[in-house]
N, C-alpha and C. Protein backbone atom coordinates (compact mmCIF):
# COMPACT_ATOMS: atom_id res chain seq x y z
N UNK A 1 0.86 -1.17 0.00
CA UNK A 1 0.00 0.00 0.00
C UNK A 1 0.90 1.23 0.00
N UNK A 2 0.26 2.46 -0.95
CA UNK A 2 1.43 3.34 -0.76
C UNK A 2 0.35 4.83 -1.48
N UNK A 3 0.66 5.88 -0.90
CA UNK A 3 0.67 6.76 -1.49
C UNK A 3 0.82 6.96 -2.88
N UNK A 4 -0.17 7.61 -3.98
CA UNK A 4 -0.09 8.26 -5.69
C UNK A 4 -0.25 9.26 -5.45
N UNK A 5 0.99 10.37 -5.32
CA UNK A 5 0.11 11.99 -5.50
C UNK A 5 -0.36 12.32 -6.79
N UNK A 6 0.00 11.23 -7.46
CA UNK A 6 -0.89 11.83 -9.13
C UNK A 6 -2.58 11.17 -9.24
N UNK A 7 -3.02 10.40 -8.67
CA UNK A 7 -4.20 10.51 -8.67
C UNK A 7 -4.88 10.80 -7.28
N UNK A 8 -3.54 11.04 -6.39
CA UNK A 8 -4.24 11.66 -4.93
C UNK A 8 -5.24 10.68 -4.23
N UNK A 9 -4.54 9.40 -4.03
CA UNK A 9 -5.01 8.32 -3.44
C UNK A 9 -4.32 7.39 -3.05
N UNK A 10 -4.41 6.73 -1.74
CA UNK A 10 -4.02 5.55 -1.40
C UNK A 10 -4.20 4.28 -2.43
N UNK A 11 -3.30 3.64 -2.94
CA UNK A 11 -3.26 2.37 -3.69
C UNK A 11 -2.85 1.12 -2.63
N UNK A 12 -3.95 -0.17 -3.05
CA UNK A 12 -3.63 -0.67 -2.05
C UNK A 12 -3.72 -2.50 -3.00
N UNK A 13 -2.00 -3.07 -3.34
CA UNK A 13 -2.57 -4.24 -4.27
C UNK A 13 -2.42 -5.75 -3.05
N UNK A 14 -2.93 -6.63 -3.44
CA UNK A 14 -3.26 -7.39 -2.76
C UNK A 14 -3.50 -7.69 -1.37
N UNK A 15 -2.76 -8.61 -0.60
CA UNK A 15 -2.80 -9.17 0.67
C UNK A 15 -3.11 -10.60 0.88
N UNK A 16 -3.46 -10.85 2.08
CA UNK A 16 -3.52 -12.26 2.50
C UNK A 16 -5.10 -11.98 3.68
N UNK A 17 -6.23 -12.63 3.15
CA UNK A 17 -7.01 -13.12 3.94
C UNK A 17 -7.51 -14.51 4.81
N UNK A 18 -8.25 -14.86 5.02
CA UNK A 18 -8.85 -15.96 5.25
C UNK A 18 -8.02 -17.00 5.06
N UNK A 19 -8.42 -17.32 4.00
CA UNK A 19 -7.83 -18.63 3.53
C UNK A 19 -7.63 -18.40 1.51
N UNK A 20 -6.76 -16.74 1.42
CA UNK A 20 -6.08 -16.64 0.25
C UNK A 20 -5.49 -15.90 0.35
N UNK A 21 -4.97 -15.19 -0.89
CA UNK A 21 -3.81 -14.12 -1.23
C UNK A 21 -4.75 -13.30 -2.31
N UNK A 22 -4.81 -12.47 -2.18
CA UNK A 22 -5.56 -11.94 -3.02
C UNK A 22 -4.76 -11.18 -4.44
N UNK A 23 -5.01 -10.68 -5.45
CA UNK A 23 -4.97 -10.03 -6.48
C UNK A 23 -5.73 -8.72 -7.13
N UNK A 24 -6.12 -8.10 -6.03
CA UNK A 24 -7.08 -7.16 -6.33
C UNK A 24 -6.44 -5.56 -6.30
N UNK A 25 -6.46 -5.02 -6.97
CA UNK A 25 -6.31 -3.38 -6.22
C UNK A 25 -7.17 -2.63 -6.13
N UNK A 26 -7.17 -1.28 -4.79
CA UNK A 26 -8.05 -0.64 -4.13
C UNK A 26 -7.15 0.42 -4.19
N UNK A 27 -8.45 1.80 -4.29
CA UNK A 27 -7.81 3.06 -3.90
C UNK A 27 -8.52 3.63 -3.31
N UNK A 28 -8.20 4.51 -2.21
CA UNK A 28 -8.63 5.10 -1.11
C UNK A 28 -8.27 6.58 -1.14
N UNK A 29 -9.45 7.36 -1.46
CA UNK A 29 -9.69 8.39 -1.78
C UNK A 29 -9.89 9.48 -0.38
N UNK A 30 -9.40 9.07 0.62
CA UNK A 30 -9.45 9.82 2.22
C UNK A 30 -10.96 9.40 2.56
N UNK A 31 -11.96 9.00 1.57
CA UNK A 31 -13.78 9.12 2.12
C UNK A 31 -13.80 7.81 1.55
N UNK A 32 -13.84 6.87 0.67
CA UNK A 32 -14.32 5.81 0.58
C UNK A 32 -12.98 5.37 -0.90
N UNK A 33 -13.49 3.53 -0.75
CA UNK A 33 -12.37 2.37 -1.09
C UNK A 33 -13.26 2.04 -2.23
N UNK A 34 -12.51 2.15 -3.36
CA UNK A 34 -12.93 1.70 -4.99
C UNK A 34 -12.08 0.71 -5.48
N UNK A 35 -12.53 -0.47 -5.92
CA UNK A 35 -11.79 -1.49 -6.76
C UNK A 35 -11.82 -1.31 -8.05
N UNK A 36 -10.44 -1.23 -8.15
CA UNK A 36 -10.16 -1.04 -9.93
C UNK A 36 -10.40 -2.30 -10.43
N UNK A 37 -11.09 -2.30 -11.43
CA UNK A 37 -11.32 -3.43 -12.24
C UNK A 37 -10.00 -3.32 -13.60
N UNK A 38 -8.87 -3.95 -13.60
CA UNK A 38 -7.79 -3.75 -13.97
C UNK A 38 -8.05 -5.42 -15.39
N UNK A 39 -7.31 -5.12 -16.13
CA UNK A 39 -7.24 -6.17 -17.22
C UNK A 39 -5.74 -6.93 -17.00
N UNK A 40 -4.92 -6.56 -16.41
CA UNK A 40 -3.39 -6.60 -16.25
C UNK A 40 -3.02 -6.47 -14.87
N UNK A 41 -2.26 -7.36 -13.95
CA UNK A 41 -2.40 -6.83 -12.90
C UNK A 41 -1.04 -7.63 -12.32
N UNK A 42 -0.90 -7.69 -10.94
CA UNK A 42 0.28 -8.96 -10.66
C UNK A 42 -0.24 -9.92 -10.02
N UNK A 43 -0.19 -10.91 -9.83
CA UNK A 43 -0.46 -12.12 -9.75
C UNK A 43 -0.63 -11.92 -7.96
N UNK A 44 -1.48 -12.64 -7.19
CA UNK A 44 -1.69 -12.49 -6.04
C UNK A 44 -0.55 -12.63 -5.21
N UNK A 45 -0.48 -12.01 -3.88
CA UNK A 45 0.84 -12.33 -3.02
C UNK A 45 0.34 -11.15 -2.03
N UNK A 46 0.69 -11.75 -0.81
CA UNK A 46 1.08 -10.35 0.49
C UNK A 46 2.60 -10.02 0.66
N UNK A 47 2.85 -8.69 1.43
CA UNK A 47 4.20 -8.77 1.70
C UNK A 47 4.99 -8.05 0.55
N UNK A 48 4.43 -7.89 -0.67
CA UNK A 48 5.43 -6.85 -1.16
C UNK A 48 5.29 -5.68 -0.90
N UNK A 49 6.59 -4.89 -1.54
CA UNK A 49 7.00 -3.38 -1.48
C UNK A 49 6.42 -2.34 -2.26
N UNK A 50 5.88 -1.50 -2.02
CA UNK A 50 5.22 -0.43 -2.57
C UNK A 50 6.08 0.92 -2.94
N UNK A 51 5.66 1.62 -3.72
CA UNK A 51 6.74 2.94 -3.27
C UNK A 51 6.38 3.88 -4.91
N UNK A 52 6.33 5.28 -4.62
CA UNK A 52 6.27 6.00 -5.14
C UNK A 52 7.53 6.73 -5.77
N UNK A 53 7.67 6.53 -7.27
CA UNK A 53 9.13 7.20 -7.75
C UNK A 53 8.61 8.29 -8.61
N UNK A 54 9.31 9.61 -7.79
CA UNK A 54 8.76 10.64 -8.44
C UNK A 54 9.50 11.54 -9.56
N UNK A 55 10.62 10.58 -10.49
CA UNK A 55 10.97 10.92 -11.55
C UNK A 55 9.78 10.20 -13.00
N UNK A 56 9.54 9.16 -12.25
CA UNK A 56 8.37 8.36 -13.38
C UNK A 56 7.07 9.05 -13.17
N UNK A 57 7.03 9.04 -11.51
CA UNK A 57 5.30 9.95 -11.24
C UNK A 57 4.78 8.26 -11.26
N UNK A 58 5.18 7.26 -10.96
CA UNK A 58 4.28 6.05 -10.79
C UNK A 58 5.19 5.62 -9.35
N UNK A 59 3.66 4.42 -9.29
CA UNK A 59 4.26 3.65 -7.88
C UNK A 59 4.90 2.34 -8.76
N UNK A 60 5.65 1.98 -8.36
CA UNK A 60 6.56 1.00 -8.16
C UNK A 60 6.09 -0.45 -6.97
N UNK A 61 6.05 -1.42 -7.74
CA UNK A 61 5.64 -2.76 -6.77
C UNK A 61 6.72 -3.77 -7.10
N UNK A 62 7.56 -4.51 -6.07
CA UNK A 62 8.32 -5.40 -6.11
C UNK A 62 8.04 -6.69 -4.83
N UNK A 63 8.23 -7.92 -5.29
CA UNK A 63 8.49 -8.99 -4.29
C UNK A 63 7.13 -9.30 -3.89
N UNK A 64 6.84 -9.60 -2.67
CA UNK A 64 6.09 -10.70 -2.41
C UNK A 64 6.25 -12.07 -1.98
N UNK A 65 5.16 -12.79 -1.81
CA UNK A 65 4.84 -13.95 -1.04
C UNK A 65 3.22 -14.49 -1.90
N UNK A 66 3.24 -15.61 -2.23
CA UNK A 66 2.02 -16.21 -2.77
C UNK A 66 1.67 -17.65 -2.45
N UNK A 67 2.23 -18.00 -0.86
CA UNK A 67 1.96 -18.97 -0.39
C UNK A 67 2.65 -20.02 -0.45
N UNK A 68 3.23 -20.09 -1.46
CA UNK A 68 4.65 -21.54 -2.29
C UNK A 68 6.02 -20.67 -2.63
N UNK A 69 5.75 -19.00 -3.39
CA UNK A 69 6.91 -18.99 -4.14
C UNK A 69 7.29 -17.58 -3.42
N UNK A 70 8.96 -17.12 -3.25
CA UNK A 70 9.37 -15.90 -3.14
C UNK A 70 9.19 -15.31 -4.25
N UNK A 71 8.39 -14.07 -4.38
CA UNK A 71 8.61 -13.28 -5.91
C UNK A 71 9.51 -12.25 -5.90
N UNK A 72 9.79 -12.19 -7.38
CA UNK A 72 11.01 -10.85 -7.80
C UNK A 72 10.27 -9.98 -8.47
N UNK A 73 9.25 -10.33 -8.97
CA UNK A 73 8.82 -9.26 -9.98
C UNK A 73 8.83 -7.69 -9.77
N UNK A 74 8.50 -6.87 -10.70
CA UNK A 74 8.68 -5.69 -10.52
C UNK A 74 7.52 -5.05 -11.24
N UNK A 75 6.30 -4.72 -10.93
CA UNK A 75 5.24 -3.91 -11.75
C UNK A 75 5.01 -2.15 -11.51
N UNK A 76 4.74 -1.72 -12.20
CA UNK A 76 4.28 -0.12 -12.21
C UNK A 76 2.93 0.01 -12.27
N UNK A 77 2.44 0.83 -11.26
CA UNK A 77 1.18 1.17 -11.28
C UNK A 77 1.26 3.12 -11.86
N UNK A 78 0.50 3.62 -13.00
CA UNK A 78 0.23 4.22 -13.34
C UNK A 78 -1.05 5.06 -12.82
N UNK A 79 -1.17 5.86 -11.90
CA UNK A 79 -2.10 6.63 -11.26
C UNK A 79 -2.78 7.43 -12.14
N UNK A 80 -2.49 7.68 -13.88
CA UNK A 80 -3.00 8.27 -14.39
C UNK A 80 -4.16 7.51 -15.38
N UNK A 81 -3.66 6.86 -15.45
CA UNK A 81 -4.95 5.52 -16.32
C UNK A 81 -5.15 4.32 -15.51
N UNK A 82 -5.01 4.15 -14.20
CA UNK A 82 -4.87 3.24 -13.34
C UNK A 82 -5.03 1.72 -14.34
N UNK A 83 -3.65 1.66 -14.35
CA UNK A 83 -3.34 0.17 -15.35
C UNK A 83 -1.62 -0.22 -14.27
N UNK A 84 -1.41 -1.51 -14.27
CA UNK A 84 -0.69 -2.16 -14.06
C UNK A 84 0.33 -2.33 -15.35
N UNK A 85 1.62 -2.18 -15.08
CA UNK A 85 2.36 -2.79 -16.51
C UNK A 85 3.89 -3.71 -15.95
N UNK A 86 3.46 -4.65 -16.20
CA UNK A 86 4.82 -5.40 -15.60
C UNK A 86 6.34 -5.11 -16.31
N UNK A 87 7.30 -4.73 -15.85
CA UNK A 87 8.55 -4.78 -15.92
C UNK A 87 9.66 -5.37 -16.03
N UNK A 88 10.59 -5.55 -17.00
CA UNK A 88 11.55 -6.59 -17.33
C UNK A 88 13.01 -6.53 -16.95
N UNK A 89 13.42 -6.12 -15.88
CA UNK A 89 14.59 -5.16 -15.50
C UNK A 89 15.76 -6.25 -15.66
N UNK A 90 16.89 -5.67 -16.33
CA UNK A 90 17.59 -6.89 -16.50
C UNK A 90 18.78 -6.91 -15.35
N UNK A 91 18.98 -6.19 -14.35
CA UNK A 91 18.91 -6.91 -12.81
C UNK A 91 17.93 -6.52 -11.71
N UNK A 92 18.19 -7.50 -10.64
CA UNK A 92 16.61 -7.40 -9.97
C UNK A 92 17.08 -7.95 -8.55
N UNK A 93 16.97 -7.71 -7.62
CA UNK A 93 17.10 -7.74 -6.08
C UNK A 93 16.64 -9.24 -6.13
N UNK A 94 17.02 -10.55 -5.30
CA UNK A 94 16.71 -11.72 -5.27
C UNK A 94 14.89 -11.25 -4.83
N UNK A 95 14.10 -12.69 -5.69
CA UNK A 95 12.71 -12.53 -4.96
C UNK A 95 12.73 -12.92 -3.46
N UNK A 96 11.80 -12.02 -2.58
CA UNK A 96 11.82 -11.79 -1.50
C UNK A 96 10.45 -11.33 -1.33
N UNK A 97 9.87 -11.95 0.31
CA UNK A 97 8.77 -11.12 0.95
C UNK A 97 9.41 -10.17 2.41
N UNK A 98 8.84 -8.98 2.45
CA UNK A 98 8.59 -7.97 2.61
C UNK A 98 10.10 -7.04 2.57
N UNK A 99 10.43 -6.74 1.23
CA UNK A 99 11.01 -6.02 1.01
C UNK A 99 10.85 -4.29 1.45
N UNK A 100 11.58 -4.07 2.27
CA UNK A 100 10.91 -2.40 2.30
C UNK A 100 11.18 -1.44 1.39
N UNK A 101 10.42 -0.41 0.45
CA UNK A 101 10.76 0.25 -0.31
C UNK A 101 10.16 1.62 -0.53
N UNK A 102 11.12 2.56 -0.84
CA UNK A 102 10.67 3.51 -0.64
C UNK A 102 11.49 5.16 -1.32
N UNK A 103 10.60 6.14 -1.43
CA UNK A 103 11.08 6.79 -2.41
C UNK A 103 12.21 7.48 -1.68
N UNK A 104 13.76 7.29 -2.43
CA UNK A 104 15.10 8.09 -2.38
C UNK A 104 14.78 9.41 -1.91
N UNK A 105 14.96 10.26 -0.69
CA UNK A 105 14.78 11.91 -0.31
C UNK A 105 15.91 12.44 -1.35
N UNK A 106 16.88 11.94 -2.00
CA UNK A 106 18.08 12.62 -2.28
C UNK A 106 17.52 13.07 -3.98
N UNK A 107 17.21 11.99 -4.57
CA UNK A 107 16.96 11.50 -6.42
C UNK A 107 15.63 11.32 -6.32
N UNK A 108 14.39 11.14 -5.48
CA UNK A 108 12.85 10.78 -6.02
C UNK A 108 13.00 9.60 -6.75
N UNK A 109 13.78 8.40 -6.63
CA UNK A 109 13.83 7.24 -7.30
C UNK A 109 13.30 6.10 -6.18
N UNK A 110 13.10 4.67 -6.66
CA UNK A 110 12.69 4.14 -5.62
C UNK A 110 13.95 2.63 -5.36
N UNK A 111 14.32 3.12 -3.73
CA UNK A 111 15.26 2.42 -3.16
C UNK A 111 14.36 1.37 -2.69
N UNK A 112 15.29 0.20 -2.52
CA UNK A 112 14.47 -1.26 -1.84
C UNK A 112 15.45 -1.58 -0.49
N UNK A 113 14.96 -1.70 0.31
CA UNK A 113 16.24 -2.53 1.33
C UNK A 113 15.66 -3.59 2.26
N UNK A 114 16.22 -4.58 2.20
CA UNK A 114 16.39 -6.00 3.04
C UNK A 114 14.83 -6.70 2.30
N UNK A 115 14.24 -7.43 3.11
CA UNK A 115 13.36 -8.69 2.53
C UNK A 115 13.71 -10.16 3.15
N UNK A 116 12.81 -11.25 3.14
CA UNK A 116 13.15 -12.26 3.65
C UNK A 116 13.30 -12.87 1.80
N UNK A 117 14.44 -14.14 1.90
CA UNK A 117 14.71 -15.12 0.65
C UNK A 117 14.23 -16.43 0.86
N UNK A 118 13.47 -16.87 2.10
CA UNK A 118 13.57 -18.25 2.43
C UNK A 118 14.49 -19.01 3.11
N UNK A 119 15.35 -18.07 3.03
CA UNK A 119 17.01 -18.53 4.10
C UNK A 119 17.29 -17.29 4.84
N UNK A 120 17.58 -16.56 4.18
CA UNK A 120 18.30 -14.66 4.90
C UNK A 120 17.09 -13.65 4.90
N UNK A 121 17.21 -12.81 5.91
CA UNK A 121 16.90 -11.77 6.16
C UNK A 121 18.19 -10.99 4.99
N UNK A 122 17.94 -10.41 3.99
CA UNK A 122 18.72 -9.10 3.30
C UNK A 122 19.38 -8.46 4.06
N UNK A 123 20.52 -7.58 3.56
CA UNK A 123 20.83 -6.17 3.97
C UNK A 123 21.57 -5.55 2.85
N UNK A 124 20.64 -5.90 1.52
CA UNK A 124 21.42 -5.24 0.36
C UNK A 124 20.62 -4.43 0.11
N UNK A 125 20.56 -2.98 -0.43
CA UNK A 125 20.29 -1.80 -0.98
C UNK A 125 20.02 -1.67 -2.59
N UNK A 126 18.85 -1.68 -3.25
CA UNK A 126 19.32 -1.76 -4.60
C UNK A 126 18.49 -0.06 -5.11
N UNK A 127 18.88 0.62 -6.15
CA UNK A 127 18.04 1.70 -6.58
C UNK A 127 17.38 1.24 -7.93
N UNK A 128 15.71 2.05 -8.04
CA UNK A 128 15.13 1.39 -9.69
C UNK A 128 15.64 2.96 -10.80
N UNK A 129 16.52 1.96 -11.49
CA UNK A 129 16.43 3.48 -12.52
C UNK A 129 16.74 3.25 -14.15
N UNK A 130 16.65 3.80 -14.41
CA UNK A 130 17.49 3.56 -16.00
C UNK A 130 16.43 1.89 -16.59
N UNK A 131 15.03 1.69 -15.95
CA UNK A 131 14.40 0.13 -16.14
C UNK A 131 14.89 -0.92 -15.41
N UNK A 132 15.84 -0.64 -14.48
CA UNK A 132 16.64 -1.81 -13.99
C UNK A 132 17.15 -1.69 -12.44
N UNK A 133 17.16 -2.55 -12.17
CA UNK A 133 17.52 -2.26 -10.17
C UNK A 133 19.17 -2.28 -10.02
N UNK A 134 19.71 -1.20 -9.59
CA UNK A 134 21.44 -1.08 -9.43
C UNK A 134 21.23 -1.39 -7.97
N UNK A 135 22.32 -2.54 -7.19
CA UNK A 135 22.48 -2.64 -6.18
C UNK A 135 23.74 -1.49 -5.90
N UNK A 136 23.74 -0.96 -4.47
CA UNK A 136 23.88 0.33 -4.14
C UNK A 136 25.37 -0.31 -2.85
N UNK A 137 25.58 0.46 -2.77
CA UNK A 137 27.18 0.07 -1.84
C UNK A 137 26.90 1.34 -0.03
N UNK A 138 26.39 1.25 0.03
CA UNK A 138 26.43 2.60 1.38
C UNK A 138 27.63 2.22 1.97
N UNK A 139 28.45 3.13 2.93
CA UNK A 139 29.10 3.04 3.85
C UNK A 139 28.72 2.63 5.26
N UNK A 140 27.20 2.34 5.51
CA UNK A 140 26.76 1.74 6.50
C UNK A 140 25.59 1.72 5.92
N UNK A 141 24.73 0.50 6.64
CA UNK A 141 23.92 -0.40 6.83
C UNK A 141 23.12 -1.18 8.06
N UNK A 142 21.84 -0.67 8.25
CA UNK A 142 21.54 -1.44 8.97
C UNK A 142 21.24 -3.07 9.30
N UNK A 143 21.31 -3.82 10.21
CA UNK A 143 21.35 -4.71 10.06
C UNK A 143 20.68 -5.49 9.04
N UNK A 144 20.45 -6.96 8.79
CA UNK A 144 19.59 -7.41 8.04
C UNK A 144 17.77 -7.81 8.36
N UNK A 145 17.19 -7.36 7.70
CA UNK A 145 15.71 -7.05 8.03
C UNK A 145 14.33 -7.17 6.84
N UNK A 146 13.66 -7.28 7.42
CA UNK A 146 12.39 -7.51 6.53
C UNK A 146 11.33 -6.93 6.96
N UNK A 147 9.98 -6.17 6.51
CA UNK A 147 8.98 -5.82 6.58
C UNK A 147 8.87 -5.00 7.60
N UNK A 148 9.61 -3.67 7.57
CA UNK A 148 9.41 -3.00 8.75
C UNK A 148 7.88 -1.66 8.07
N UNK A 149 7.46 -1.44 9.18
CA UNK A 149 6.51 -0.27 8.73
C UNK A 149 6.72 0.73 7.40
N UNK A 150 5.78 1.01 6.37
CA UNK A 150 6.09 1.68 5.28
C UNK A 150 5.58 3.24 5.80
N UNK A 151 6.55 4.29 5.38
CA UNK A 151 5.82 5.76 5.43
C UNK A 151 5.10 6.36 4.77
N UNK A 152 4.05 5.97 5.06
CA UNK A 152 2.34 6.43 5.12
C UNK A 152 2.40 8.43 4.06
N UNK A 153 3.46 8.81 4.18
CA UNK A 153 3.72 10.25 3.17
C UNK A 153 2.21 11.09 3.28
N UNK A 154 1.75 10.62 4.67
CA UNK A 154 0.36 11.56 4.83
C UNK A 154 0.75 12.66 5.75
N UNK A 155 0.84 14.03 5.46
CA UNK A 155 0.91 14.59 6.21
C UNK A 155 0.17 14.79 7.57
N UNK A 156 -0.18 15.18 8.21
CA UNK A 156 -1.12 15.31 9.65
C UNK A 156 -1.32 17.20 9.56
N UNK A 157 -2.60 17.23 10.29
CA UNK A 157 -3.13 18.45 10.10
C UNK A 157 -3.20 18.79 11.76
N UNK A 158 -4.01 20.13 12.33
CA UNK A 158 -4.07 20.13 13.63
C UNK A 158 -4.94 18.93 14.00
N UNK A 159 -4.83 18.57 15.57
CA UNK A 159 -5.48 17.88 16.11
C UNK A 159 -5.35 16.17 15.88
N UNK A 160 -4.21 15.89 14.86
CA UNK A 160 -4.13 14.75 14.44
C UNK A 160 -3.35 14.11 15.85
C-alpha cells in the first residue's frame, strides 16, 4: 500500500485473507475504497514493497509472497490511467517477501532494502532506474531485516 500523489489516493494491491492471497487493487480516496477493475495486474501475493518514484510519477511494486513462491517481480502502477504494466529489468534484487521500499529523499527514485529469501533476512540496498535495479554500496547499513513499517507520506493536520 502506498501513497499516488498523481491521482491523490491511497493504492492498495493485494494481501492475504482468510484462507487466500488476493490479487485485487483498491484506492482510497481519504472518504471511501474503490476497486479497480484492472485487465493486467500482478499475480496475487502479500508482503510486497510499494513505493512512489517521483521521476516516473508512478508507484513501483516489487516482491512478495504467494503462499509456495518468493517473488522478484517488478510492476508499475500508473495513477493516471490506473493500469498495471509489468517490468523486465535486467537486474533485480533476489525474490523476497517484505522487502521495504521507498522513495530516495536525495533523487525521487525508488530504493528497496532487506526482505526475507527463504534462508536470509537481506541487507542489500538496490536503486530502480534507467528500467533496472542497481544494487547500491552505502558506507553503513543497517542490520539485516524484513517488513518494517512503510511511510504512510500523509501529512497530519491540527489535532491529528
Amino acid at each position: 500500500m502506498a501513497y499516488n500523489p498523481v491521482s491523490q489516493k491511497v493504492v492498495m494491491f493485494g494481501g492475504y485473507g482468510r484462507v487466500s492471497y488476493y490479487g485485487d487493487t483498491w484506492t482510497f480516496d481519504g472518504t471511501d475504497w474503490k476497486r479497480k477493475r484492472v485487465t493486467v495486474a500482478p499475480s496475487p501475493r502479500a508482503a510486497a514493497g510499494m513505493a512512489f518514484d517521483v521521476k516516473l510519477q508512478k508507484l513501483v511494486l516489487f516482491g512478495g509472497w504467494n503462499g509456495q513462491n518468493y517473488l522478484g517481480d517488478t510492476w508499475i502502477w500508473d495513477g493516471s490511467t490506473a493500469t498495471w504494466t509489468q517490468m523486465s529489468p535486467a537486474k533485480s534484487p533476489k525474490p523476497m517477501t517484505g522487502p521495504m521500499l521507498f522513495s530516495d529523499p536525495q533523487n525521487g527514485r525508488v530504493d528497496t532494502y532487506g526482505g526475507f529469501d527463504g534462508r536470509f533476512y537481506s541487507l542489500t540496498t538496490y536503486r530502480r532506474r534507467d528500467g533496472s535495479w542497481h544494487k547500491q554500496f552505502p558506507a553503513q547499513s543497517p542490520s539485516a531485516r524484513g517488513s518494517a513499517p512503510p511511510h504512510a507520506g500523509v501529512r497530519r493536520g491540527p489535532g491529528s
